[in-house]
PDB file of N, CA and C in Angstrom:
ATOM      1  N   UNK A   1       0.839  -1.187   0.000  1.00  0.00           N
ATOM      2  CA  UNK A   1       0.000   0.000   0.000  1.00  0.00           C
ATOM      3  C   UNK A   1       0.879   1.243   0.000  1.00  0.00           C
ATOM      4  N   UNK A   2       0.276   2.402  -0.530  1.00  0.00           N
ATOM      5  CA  UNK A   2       1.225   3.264  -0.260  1.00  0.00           C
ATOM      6  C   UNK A   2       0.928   4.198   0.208  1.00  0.00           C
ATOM      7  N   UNK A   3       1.572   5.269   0.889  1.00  0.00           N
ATOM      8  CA  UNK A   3       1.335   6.114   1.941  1.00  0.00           C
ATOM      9  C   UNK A   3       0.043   6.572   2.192  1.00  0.00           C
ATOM     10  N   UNK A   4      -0.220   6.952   0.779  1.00  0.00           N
ATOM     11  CA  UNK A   4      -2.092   7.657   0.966  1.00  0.00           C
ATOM     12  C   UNK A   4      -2.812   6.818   1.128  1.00  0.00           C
ATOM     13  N   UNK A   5      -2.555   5.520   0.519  1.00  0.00           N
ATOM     14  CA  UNK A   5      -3.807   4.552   1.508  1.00  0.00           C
ATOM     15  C   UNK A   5      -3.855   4.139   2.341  1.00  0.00           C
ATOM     16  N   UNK A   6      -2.596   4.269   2.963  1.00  0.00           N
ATOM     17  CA  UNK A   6      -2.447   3.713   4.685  1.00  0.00           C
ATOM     18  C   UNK A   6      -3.006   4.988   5.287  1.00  0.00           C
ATOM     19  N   UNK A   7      -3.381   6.191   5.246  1.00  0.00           N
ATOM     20  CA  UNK A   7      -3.287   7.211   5.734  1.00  0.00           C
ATOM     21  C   UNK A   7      -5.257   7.505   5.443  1.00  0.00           C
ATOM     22  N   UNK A   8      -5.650   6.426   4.661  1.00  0.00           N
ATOM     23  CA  UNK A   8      -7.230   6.713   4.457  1.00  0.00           C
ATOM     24  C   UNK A   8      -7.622   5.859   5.026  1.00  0.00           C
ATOM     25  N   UNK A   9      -7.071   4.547   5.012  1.00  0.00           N
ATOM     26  CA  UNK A   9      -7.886   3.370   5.641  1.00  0.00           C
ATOM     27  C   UNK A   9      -7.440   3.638   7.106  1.00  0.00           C
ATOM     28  N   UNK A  10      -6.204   4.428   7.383  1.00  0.00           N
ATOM     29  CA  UNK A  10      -6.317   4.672   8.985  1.00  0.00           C
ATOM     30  C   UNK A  10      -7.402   5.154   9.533  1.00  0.00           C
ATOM     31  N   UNK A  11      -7.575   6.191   8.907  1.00  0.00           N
ATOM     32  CA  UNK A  11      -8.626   7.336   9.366  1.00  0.00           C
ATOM     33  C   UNK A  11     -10.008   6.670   9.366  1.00  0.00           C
ATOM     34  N   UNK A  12     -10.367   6.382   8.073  1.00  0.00           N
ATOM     35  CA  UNK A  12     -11.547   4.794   8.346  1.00  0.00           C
ATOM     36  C   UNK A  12     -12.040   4.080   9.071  1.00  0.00           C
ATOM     37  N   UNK A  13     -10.699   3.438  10.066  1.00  0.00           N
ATOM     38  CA  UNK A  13     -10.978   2.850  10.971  1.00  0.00           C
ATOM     39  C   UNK A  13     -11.076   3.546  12.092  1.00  0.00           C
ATOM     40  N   UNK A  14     -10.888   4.713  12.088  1.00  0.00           N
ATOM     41  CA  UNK A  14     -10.510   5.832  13.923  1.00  0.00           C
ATOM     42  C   UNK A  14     -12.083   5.910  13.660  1.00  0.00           C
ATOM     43  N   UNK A  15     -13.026   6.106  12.698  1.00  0.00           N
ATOM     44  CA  UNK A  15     -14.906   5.994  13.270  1.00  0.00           C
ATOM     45  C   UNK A  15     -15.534   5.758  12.244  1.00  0.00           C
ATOM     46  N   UNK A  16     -16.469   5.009  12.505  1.00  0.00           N
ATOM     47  CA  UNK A  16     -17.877   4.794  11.581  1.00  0.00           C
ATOM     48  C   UNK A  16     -17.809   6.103  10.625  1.00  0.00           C
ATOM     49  N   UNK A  17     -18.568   5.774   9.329  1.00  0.00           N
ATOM     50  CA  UNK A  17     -19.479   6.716   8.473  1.00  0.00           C
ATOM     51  C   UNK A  17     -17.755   7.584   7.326  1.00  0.00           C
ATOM     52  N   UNK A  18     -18.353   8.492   6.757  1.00  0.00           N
ATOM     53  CA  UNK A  18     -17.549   9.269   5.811  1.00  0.00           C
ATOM     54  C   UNK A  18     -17.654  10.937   6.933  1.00  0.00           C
ATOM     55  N   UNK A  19     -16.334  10.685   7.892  1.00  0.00           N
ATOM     56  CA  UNK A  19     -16.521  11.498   8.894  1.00  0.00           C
ATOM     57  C   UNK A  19     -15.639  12.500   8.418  1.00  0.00           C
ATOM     58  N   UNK A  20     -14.529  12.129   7.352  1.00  0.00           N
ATOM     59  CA  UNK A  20     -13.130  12.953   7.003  1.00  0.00           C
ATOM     60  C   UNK A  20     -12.895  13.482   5.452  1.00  0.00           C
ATOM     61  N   UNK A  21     -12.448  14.188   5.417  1.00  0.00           N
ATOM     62  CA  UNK A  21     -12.106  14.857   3.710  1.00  0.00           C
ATOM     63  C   UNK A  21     -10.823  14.982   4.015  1.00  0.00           C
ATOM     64  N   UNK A  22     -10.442  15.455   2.517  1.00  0.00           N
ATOM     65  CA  UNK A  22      -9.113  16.609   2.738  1.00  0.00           C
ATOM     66  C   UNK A  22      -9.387  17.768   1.629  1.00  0.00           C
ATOM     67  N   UNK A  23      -9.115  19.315   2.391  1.00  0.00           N
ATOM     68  CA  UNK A  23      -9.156  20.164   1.304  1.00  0.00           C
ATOM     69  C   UNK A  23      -8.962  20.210   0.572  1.00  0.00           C
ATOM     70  N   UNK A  24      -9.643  20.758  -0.484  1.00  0.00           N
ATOM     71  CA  UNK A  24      -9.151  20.620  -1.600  1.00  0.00           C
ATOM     72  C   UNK A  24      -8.625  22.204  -2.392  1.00  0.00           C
ATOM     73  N   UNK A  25      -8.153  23.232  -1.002  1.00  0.00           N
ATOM     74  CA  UNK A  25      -7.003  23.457  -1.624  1.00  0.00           C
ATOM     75  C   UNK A  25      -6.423  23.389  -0.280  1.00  0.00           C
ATOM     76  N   UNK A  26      -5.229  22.811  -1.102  1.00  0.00           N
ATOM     77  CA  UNK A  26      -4.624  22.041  -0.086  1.00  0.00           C
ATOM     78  C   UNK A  26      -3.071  22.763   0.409  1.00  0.00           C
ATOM     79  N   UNK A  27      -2.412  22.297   1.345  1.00  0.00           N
ATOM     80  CA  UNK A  27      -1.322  23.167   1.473  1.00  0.00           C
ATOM     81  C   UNK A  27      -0.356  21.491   2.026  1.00  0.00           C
ATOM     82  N   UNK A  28       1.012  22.255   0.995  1.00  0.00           N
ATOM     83  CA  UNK A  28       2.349  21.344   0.868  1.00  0.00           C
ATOM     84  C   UNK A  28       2.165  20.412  -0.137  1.00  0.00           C
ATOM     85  N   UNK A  29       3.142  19.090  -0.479  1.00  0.00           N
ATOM     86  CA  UNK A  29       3.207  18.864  -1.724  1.00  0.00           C
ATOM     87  C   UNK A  29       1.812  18.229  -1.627  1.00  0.00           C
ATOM     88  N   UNK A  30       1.098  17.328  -0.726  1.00  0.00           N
ATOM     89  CA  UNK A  30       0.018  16.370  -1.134  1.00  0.00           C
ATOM     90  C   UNK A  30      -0.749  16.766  -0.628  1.00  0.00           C
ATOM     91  N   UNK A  31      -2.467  16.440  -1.259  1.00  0.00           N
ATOM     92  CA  UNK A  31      -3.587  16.959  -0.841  1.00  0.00           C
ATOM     93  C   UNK A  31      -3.903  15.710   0.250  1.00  0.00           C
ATOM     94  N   UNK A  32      -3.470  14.716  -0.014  1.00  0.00           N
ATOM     95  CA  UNK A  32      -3.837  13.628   1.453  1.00  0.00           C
ATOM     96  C   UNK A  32      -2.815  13.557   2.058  1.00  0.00           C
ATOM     97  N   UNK A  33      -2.559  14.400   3.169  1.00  0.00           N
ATOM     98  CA  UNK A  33      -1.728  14.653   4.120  1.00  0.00           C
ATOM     99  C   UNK A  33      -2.601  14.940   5.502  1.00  0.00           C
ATOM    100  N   UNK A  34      -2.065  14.416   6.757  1.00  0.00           N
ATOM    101  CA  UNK A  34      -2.477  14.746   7.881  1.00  0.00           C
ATOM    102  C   UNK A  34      -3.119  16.073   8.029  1.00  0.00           C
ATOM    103  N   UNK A  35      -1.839  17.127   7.426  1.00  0.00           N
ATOM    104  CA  UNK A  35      -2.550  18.656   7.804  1.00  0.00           C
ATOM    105  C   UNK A  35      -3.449  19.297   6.732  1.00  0.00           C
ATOM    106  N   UNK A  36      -3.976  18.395   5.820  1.00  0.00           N
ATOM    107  CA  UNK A  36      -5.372  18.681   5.174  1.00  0.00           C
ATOM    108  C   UNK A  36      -6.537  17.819   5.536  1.00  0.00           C
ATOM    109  N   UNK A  37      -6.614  17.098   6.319  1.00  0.00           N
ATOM    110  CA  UNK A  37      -7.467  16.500   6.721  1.00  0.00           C
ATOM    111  C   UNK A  37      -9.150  17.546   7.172  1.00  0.00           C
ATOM    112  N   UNK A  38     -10.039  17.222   6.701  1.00  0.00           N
ATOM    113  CA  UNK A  38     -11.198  18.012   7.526  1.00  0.00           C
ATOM    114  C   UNK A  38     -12.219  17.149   7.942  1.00  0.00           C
ATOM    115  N   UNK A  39     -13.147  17.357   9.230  1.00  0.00           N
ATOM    116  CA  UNK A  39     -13.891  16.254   9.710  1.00  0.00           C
ATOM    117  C   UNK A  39     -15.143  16.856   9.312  1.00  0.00           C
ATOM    118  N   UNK A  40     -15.886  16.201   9.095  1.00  0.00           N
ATOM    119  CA  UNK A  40     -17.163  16.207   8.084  1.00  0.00           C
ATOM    120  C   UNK A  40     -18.687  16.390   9.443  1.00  0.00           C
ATOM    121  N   UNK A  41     -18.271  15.469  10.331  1.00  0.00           N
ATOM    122  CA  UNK A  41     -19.023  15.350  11.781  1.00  0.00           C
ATOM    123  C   UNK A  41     -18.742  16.419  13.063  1.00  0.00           C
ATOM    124  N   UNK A  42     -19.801  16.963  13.067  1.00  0.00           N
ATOM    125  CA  UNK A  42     -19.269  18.168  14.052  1.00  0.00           C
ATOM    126  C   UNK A  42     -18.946  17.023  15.650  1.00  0.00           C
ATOM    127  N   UNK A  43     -19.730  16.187  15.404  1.00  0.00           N
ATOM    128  CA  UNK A  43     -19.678  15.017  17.316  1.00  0.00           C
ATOM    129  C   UNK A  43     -17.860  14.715  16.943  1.00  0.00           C
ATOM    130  N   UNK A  44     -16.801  14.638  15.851  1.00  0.00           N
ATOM    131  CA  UNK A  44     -15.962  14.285  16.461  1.00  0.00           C
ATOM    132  C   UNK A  44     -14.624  14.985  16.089  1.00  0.00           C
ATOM    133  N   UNK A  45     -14.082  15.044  16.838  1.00  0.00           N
ATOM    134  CA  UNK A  45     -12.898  15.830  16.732  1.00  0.00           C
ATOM    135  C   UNK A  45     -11.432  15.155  15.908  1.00  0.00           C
ATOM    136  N   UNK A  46     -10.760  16.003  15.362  1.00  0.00           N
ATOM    137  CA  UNK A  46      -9.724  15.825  14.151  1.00  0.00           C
ATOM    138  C   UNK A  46      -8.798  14.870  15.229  1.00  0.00           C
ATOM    139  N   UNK A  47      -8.454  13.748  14.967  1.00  0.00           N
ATOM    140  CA  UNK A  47      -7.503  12.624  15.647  1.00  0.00           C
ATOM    141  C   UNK A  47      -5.804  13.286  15.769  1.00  0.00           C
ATOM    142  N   UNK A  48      -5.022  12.985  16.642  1.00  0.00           N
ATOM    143  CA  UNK A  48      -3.580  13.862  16.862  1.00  0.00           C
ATOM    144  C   UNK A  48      -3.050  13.349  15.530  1.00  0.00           C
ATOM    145  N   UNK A  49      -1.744  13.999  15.326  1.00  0.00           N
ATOM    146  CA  UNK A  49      -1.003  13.402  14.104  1.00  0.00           C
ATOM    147  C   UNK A  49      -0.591  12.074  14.571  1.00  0.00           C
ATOM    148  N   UNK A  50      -0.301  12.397  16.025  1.00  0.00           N
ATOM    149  CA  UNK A  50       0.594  10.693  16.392  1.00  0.00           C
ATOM    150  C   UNK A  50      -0.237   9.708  16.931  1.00  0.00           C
ATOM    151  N   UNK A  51      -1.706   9.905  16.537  1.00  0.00           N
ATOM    152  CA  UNK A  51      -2.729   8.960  16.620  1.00  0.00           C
ATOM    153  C   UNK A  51      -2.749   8.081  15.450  1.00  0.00           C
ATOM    154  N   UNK A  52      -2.506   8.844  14.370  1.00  0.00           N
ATOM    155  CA  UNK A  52      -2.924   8.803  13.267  1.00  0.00           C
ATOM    156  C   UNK A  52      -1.736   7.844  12.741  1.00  0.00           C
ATOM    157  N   UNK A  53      -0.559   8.400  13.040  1.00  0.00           N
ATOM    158  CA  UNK A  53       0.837   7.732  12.438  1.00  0.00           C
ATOM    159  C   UNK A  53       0.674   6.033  13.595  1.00  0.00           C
ATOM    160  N   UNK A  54       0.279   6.278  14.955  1.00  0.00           N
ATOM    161  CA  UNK A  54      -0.112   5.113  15.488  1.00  0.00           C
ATOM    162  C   UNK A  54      -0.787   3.800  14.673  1.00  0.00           C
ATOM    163  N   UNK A  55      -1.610   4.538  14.239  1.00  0.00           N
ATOM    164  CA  UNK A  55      -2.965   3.762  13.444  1.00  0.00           C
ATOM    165  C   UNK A  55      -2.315   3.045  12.429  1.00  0.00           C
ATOM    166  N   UNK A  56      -1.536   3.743  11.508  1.00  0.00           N
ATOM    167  CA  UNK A  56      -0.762   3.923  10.323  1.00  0.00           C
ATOM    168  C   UNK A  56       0.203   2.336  10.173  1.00  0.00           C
ATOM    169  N   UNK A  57       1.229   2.324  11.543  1.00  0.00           N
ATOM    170  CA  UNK A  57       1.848   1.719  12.111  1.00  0.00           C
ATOM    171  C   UNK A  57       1.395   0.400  12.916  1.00  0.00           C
ATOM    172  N   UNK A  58       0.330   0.521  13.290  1.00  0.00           N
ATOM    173  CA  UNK A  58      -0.706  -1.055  13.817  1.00  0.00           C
ATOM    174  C   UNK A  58      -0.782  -1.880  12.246  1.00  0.00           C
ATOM    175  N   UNK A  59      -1.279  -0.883  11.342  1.00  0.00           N
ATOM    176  CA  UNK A  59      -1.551  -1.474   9.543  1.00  0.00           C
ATOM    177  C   UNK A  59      -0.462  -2.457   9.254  1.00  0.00           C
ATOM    178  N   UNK A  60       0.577  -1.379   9.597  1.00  0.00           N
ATOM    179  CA  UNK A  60       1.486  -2.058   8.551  1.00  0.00           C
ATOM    180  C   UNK A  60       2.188  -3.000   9.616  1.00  0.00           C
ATOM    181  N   UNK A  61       1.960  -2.744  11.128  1.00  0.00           N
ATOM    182  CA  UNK A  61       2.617  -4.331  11.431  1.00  0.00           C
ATOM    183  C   UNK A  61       1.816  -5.644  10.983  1.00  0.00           C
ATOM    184  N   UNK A  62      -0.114  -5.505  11.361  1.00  0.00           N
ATOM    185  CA  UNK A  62      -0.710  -6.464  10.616  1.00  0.00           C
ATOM    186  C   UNK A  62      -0.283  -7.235   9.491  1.00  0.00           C
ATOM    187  N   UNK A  63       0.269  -6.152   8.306  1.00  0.00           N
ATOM    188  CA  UNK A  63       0.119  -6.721   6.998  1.00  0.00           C
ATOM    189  C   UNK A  63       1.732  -7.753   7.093  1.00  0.00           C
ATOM    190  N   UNK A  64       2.790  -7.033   7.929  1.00  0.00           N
ATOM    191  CA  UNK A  64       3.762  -7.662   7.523  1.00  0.00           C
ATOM    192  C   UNK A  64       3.837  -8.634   8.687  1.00  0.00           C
ATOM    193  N   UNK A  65       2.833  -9.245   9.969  1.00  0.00           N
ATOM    194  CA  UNK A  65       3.053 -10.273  10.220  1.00  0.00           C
ATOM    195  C   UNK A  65       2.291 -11.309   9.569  1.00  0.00           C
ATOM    196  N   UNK A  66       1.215 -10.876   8.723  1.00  0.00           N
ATOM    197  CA  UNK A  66       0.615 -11.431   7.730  1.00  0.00           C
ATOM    198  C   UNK A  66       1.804 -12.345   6.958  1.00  0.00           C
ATOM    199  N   UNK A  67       2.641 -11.434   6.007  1.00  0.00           N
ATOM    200  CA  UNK A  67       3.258 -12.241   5.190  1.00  0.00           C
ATOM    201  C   UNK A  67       4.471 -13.117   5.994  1.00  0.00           C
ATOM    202  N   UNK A  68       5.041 -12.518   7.131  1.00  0.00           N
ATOM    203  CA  UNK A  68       5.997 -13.948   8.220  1.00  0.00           C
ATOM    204  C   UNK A  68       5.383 -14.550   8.322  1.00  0.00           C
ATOM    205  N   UNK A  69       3.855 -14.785   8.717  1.00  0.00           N
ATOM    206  CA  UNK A  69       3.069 -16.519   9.017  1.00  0.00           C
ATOM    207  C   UNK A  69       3.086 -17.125   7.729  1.00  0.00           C
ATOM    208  N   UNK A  70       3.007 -16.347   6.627  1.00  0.00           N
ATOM    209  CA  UNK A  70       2.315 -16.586   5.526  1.00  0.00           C
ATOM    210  C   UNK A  70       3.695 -17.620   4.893  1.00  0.00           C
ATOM    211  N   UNK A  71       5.023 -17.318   4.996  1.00  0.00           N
ATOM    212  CA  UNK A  71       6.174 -17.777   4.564  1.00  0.00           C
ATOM    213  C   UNK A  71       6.699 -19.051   5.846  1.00  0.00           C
ATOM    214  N   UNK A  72       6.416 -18.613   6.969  1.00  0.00           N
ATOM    215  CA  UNK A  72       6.564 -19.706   8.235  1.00  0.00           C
ATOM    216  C   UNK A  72       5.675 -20.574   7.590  1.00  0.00           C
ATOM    217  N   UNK A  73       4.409 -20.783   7.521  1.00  0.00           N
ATOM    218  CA  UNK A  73       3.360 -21.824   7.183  1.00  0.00           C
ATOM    219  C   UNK A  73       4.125 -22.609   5.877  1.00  0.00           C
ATOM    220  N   UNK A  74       4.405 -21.664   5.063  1.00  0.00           N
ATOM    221  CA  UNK A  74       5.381 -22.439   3.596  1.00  0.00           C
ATOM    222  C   UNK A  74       6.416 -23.080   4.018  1.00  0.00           C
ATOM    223  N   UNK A  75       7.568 -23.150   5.043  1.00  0.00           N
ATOM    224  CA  UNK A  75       8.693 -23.326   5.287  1.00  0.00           C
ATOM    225  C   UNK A  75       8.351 -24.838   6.257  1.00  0.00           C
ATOM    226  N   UNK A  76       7.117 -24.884   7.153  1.00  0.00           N
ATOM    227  CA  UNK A  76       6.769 -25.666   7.591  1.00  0.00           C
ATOM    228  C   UNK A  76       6.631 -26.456   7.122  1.00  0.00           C
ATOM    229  N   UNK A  77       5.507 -26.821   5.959  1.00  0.00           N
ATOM    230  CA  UNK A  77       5.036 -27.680   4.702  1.00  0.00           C
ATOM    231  C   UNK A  77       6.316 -27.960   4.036  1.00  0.00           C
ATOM    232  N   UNK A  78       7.315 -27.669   3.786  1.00  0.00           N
ATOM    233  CA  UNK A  78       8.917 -27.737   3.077  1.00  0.00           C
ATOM    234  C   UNK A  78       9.444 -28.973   4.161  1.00  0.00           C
ATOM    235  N   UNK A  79       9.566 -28.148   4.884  1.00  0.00           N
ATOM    236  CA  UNK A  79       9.927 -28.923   6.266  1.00  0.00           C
ATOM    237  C   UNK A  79       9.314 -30.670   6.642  1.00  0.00           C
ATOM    238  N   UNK A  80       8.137 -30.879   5.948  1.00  0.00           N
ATOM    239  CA  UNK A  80       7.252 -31.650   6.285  1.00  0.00           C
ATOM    240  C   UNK A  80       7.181 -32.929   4.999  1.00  0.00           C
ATOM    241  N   UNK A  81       8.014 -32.093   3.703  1.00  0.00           N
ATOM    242  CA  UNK A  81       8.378 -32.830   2.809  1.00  0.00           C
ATOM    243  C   UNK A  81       7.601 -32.566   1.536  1.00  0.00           C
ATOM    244  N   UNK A  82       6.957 -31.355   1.717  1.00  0.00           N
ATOM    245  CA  UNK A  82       5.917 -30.955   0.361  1.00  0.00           C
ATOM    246  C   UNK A  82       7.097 -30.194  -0.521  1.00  0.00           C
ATOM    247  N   UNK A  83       6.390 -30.682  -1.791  1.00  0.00           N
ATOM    248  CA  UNK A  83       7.202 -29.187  -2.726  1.00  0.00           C
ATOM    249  C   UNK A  83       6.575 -28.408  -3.427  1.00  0.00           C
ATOM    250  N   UNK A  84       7.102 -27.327  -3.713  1.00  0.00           N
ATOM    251  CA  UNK A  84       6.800 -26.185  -4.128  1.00  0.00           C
ATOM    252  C   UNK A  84       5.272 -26.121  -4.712  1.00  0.00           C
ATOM    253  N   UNK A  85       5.165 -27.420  -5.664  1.00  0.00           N
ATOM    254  CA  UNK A  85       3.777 -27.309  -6.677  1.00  0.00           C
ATOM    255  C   UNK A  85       2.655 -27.489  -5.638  1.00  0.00           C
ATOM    256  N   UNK A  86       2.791 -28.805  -4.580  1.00  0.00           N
ATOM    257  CA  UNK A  86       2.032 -29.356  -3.905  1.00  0.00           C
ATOM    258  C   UNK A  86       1.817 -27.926  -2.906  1.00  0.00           C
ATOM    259  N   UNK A  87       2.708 -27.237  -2.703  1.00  0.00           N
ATOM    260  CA  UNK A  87       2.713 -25.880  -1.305  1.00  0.00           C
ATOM    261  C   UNK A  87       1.675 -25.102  -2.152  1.00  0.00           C
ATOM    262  N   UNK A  88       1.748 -24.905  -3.702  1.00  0.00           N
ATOM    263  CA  UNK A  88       1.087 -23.766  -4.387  1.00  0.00           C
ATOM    264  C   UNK A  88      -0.468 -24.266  -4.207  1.00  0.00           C
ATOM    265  N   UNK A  89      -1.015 -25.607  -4.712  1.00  0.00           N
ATOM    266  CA  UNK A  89      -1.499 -26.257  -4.633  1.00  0.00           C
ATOM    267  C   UNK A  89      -2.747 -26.212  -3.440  1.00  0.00           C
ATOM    268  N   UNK A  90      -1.869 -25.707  -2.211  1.00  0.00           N
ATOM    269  CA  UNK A  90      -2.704 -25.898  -1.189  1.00  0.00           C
ATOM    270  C   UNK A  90      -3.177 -24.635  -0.568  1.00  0.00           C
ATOM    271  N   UNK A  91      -1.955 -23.664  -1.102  1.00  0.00           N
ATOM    272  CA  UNK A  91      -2.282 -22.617  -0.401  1.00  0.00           C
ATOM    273  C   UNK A  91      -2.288 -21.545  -1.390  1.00  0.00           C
ATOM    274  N   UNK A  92      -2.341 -21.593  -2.597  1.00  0.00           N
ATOM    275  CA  UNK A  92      -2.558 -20.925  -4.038  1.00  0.00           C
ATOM    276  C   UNK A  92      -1.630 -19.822  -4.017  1.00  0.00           C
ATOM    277  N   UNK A  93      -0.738 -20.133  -3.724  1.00  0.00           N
ATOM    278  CA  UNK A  93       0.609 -18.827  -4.027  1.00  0.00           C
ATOM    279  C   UNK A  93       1.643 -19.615  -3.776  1.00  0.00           C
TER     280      UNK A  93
END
């Protein structure tokens, strides 16, 4: 993923509904940046930057302990005497 979508699906998940924009005129190089962010819901207030980079950072540990189980589980099956076709086979990658 790359920066701007880690930085939308963060915000996504901080509350229900289409609570956030970003201006659209925007200030510095990108219009999806933290400090264009605007909240759409008057009930909730704009999340800190280091909430946000928090959020950001939970993502991307998910995704990349995703792919260590994902290569442990392969190495196991190796381990166990499968090969490669039979590993693709079972687990379609």
């Amino acid at each position: 993923m790359t920066d701007k979508e880690y930085l939308n699906k963060a915000l996504a998940l901080m509350h229900t509904g289409q609570w956030f924009g970003f201006r659209k005129d925007y200030t510095g190089t990108e219009r999806m940046a933290y400090e264009n962010i605007i909240v759409h819901d008057s009930s909730i207030t704009k999340p800190t930057e280091a909430d946000v980079n928090a959020k950001i950072q939970e993502l991307k540990d998910a995704e990349q302990t995703a792919i260590n189980k994902k290569a442990s589980g392969k190495q196991k099956l190796k381990d166990l005497g499968l090969d490669d076709d039979e590993i693709q086979a079972l687990m379609g990658a």
